[in-house]
PDB file of N, CA and C in Angstrom:
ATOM      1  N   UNK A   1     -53.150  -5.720  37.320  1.00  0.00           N
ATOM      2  CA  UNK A   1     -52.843  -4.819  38.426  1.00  0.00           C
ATOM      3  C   UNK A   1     -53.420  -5.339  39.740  1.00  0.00           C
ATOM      4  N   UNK A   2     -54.671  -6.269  39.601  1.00  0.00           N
ATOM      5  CA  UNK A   2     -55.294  -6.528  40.677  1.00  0.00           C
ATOM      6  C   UNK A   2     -54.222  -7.671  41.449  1.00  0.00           C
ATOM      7  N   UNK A   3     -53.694  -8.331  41.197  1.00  0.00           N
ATOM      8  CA  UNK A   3     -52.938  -9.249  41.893  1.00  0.00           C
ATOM      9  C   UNK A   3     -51.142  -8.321  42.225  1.00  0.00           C
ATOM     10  N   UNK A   4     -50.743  -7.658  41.510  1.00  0.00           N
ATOM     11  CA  UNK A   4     -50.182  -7.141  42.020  1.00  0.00           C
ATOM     12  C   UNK A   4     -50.245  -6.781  43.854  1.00  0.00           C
ATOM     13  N   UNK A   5     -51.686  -5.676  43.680  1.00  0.00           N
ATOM     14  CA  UNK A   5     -51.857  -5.094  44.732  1.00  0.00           C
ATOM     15  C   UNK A   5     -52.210  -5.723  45.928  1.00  0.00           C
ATOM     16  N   UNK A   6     -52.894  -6.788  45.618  1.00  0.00           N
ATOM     17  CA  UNK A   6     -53.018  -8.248  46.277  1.00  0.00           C
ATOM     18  C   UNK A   6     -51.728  -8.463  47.063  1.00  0.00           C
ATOM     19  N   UNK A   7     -50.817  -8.719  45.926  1.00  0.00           N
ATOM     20  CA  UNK A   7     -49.363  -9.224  46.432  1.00  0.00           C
ATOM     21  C   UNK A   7     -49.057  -8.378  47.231  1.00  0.00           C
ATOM     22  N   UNK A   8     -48.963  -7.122  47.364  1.00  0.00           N
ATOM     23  CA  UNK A   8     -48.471  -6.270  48.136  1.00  0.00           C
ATOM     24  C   UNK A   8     -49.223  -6.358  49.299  1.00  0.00           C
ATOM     25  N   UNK A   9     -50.369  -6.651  49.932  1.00  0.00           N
ATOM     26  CA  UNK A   9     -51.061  -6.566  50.965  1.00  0.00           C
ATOM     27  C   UNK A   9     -50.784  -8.248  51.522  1.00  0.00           C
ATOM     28  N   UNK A  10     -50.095  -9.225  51.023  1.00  0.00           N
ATOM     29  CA  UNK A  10     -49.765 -10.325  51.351  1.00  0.00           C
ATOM     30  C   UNK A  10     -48.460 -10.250  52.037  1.00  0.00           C
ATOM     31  N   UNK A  11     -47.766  -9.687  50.830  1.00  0.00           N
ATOM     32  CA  UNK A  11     -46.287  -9.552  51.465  1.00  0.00           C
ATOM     33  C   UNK A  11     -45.954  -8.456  52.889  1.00  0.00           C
ATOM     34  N   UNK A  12     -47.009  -7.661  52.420  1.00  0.00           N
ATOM     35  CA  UNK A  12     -46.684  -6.443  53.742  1.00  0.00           C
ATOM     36  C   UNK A  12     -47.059  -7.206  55.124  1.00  0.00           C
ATOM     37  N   UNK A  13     -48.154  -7.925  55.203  1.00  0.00           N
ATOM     38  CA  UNK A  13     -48.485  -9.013  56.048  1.00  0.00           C
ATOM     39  C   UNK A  13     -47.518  -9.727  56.602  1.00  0.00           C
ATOM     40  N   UNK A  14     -47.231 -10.575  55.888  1.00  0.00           N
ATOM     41  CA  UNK A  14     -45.865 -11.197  56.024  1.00  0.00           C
ATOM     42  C   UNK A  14     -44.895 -10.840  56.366  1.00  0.00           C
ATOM     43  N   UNK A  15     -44.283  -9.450  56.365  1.00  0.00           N
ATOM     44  CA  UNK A  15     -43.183  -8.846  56.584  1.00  0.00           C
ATOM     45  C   UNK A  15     -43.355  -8.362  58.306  1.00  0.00           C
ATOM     46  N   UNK A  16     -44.881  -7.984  58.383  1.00  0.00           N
ATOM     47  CA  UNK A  16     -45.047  -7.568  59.872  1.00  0.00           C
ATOM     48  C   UNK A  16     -45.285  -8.299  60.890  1.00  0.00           C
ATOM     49  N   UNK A  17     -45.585  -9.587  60.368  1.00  0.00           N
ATOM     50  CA  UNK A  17     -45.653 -10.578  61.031  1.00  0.00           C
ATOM     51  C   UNK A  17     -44.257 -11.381  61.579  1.00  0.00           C
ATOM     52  N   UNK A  18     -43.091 -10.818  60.162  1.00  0.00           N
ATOM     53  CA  UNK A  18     -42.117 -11.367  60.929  1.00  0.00           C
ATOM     54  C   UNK A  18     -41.557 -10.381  61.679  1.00  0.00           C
ATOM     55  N   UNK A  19     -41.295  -9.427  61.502  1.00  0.00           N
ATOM     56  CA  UNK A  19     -40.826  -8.369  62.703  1.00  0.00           C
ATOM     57  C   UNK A  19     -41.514  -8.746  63.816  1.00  0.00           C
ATOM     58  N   UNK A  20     -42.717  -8.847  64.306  1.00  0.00           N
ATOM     59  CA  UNK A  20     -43.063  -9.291  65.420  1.00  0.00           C
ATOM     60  C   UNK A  20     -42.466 -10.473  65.725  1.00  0.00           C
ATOM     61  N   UNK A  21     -41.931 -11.471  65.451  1.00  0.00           N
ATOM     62  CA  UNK A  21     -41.895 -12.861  65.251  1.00  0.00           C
ATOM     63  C   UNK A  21     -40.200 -12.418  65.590  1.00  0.00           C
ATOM     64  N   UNK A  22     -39.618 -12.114  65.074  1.00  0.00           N
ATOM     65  CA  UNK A  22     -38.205 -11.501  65.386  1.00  0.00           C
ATOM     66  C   UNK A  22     -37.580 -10.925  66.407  1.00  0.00           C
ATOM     67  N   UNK A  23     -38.921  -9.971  67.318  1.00  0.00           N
ATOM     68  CA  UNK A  23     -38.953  -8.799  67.997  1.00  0.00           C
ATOM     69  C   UNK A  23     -39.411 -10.059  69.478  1.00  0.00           C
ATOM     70  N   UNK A  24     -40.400 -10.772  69.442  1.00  0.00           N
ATOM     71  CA  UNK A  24     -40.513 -11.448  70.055  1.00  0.00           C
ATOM     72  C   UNK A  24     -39.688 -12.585  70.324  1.00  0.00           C
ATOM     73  N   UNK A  25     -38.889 -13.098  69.495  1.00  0.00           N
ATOM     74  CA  UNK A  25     -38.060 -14.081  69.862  1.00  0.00           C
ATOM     75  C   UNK A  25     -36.369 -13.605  70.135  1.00  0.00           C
ATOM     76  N   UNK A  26     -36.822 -12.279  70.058  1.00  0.00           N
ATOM     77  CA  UNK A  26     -35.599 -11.562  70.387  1.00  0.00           C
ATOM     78  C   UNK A  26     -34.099 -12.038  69.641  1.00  0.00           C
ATOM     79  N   UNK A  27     -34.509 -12.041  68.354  1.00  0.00           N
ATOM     80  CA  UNK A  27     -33.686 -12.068  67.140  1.00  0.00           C
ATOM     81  C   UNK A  27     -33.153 -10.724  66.651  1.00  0.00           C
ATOM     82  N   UNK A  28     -34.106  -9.819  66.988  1.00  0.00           N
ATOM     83  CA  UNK A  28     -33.401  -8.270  66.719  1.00  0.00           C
ATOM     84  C   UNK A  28     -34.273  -7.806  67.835  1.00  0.00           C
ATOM     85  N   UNK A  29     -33.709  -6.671  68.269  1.00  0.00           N
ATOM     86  CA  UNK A  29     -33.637  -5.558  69.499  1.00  0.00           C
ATOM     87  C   UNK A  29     -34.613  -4.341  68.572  1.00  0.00           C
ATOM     88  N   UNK A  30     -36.220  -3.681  68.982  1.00  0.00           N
ATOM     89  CA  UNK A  30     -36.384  -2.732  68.841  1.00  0.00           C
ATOM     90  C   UNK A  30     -35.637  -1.871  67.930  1.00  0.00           C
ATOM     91  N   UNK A  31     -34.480  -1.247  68.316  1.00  0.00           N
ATOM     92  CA  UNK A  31     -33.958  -0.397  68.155  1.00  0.00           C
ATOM     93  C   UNK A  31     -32.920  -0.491  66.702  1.00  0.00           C
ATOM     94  N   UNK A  32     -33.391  -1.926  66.386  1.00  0.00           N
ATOM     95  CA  UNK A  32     -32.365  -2.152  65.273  1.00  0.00           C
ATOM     96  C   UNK A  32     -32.981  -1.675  63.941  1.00  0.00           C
ATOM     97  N   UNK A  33     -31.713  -1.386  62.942  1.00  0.00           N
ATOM     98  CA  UNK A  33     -32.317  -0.650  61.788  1.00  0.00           C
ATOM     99  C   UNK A  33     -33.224  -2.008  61.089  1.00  0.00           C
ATOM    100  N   UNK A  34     -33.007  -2.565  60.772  1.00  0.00           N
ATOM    101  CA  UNK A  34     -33.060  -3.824  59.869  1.00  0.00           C
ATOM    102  C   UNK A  34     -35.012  -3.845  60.474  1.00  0.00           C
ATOM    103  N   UNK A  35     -35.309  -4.003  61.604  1.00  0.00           N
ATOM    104  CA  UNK A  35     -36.294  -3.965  62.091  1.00  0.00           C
ATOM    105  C   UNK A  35     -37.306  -3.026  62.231  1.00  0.00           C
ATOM    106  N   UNK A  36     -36.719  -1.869  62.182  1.00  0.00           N
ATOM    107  CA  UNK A  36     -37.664  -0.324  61.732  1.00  0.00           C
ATOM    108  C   UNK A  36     -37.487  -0.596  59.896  1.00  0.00           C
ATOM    109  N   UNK A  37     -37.308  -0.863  59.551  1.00  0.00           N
ATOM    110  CA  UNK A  37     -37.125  -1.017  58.142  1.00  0.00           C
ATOM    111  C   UNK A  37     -38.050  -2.457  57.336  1.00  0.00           C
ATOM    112  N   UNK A  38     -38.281  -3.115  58.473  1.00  0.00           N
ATOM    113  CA  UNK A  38     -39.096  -3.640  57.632  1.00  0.00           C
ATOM    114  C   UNK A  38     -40.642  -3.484  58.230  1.00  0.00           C
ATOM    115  N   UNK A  39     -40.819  -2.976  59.475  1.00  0.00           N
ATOM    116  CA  UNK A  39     -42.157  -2.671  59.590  1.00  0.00           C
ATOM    117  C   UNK A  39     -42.766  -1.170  58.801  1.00  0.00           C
ATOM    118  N   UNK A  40     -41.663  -0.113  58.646  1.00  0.00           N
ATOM    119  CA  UNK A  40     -42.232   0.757  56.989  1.00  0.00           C
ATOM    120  C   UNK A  40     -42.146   0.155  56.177  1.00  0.00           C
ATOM    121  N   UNK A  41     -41.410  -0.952  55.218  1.00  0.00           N
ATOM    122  CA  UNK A  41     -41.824  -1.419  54.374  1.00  0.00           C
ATOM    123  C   UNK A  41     -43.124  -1.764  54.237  1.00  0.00           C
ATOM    124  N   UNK A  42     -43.165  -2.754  55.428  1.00  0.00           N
ATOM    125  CA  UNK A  42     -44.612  -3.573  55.448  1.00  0.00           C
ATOM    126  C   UNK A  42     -45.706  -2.508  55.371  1.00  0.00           C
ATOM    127  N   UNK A  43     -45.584  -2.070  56.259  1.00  0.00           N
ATOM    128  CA  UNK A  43     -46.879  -0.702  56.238  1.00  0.00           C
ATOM    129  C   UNK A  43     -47.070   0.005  55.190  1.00  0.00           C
ATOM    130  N   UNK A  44     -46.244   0.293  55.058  1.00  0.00           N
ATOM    131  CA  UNK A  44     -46.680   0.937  53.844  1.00  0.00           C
ATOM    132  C   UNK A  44     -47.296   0.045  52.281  1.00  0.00           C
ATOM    133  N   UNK A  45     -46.636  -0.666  52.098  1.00  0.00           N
ATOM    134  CA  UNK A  45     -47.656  -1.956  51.087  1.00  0.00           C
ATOM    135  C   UNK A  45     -48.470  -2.029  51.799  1.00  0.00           C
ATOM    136  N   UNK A  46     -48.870  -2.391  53.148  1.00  0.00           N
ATOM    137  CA  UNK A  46     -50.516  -2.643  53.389  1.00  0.00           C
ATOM    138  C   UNK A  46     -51.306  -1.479  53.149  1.00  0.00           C
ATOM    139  N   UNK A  47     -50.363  -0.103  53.609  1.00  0.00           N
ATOM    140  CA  UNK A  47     -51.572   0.855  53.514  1.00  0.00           C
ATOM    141  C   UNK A  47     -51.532   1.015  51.743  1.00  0.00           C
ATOM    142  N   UNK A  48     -50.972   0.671  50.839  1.00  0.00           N
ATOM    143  CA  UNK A  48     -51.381   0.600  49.448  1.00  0.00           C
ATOM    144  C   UNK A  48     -52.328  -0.122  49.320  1.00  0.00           C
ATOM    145  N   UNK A  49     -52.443  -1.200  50.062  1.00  0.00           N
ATOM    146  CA  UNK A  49     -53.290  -2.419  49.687  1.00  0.00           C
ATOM    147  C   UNK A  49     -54.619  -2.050  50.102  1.00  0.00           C
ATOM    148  N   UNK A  50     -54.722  -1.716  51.149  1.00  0.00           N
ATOM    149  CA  UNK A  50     -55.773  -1.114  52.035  1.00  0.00           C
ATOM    150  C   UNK A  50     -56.266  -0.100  51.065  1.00  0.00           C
ATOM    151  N   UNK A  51     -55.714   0.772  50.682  1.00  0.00           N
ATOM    152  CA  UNK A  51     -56.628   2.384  49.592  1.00  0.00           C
ATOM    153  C   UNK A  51     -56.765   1.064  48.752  1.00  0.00           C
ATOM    154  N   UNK A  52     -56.364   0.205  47.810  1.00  0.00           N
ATOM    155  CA  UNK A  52     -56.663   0.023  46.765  1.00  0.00           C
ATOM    156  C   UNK A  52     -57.947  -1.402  47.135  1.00  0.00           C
ATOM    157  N   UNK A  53     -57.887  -1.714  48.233  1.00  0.00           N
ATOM    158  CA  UNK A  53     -59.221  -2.034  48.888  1.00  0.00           C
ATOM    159  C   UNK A  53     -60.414  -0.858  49.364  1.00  0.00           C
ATOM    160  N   UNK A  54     -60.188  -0.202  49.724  1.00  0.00           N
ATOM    161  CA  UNK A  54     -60.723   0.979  50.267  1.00  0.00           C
ATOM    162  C   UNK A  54     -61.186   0.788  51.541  1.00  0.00           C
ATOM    163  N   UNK A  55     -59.914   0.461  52.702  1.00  0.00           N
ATOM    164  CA  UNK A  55     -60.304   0.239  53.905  1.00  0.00           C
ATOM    165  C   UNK A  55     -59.928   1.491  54.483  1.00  0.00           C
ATOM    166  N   UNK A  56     -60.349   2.562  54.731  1.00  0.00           N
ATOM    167  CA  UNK A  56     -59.867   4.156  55.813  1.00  0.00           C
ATOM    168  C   UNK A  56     -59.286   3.489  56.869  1.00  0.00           C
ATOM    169  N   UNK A  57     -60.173   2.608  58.175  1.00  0.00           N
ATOM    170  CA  UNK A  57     -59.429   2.316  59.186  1.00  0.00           C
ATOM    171  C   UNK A  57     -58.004   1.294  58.925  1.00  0.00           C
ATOM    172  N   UNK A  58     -57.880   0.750  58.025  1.00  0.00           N
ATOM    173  CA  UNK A  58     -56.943   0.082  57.863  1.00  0.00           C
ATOM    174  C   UNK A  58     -55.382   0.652  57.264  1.00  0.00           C
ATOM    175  N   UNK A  59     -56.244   1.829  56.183  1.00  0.00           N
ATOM    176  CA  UNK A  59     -55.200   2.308  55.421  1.00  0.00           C
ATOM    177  C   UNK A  59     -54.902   4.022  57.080  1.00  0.00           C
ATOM    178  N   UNK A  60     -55.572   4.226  57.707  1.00  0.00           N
ATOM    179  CA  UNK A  60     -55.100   4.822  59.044  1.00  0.00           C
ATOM    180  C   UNK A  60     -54.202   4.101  60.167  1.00  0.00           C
ATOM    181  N   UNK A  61     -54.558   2.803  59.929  1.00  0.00           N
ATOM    182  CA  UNK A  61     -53.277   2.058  61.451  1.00  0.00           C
ATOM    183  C   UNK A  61     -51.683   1.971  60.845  1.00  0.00           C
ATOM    184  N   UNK A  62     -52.357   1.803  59.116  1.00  0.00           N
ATOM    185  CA  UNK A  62     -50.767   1.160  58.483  1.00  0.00           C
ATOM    186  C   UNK A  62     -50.184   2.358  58.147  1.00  0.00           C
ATOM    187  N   UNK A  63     -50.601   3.779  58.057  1.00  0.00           N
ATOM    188  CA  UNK A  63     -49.723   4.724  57.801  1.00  0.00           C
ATOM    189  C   UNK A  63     -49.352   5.029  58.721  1.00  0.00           C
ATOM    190  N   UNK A  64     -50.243   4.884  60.011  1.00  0.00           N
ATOM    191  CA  UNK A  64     -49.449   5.831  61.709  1.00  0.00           C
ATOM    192  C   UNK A  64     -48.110   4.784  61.790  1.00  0.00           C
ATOM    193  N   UNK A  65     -48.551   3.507  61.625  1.00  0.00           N
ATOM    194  CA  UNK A  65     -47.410   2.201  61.758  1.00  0.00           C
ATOM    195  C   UNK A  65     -45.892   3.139  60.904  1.00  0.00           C
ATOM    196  N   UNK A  66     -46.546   3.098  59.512  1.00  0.00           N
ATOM    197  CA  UNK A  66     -44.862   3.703  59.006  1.00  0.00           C
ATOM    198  C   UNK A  66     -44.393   4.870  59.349  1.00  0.00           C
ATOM    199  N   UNK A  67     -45.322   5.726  59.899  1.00  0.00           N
ATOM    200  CA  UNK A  67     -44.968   7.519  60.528  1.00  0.00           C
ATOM    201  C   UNK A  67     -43.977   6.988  61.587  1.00  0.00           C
ATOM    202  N   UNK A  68     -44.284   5.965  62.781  1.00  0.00           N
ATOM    203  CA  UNK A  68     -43.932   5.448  63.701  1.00  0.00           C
ATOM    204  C   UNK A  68     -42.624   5.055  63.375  1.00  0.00           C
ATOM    205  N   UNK A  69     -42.432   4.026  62.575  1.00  0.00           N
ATOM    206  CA  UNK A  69     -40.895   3.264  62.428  1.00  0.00           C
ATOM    207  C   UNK A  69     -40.044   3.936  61.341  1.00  0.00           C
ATOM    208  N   UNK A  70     -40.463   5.149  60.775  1.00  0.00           N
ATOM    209  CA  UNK A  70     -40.034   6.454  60.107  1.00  0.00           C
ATOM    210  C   UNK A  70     -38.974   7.236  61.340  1.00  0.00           C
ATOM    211  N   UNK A  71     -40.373   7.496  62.020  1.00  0.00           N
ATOM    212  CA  UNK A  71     -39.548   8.228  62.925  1.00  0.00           C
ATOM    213  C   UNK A  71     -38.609   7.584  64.157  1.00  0.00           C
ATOM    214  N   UNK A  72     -38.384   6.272  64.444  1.00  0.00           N
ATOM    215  CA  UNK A  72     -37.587   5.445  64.710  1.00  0.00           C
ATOM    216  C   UNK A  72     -36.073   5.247  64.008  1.00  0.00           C
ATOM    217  N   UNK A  73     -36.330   5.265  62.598  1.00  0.00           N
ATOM    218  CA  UNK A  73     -34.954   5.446  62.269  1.00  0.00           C
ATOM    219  C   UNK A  73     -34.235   6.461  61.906  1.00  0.00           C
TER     220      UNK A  73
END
């Protein structure tokens, strides 16, 4: 289970890193679904990763993050 959850705090990483990376090179527009969709993905695996680390401030930025691109789409 431990690498699982691992994986998930890698990949969620990865995923938000490319939305920025996307968002910045202006490959997708804000407003696009594809792009609110993968920063809740991401967030949300980190904030799994984060409780199953037991980071509060961490598992608090990555849930406001998916409340945020929740309420975006």
């Amino acid at each position: 289970m431990d690498i699982v959850l691992q994986g998930l705090g890698w990949i969620g990483a990865a995923g938000l890193l490319s939305a920025y990376f996307l968002i910045s090179t202006k490959r997708l527009s804000p407003d696009n679904t594809k792009y609110q969709l993968l920063n809740l993905v991401s967030a949300i695996m980190l904030a799994i990763n984060a409780y199953y680390i037991g980071s509060i401030p961490f598992i608090i930025i990555n849930v406001f993050w998916a409340i945020v691109a929740a309420m975006s789409l």
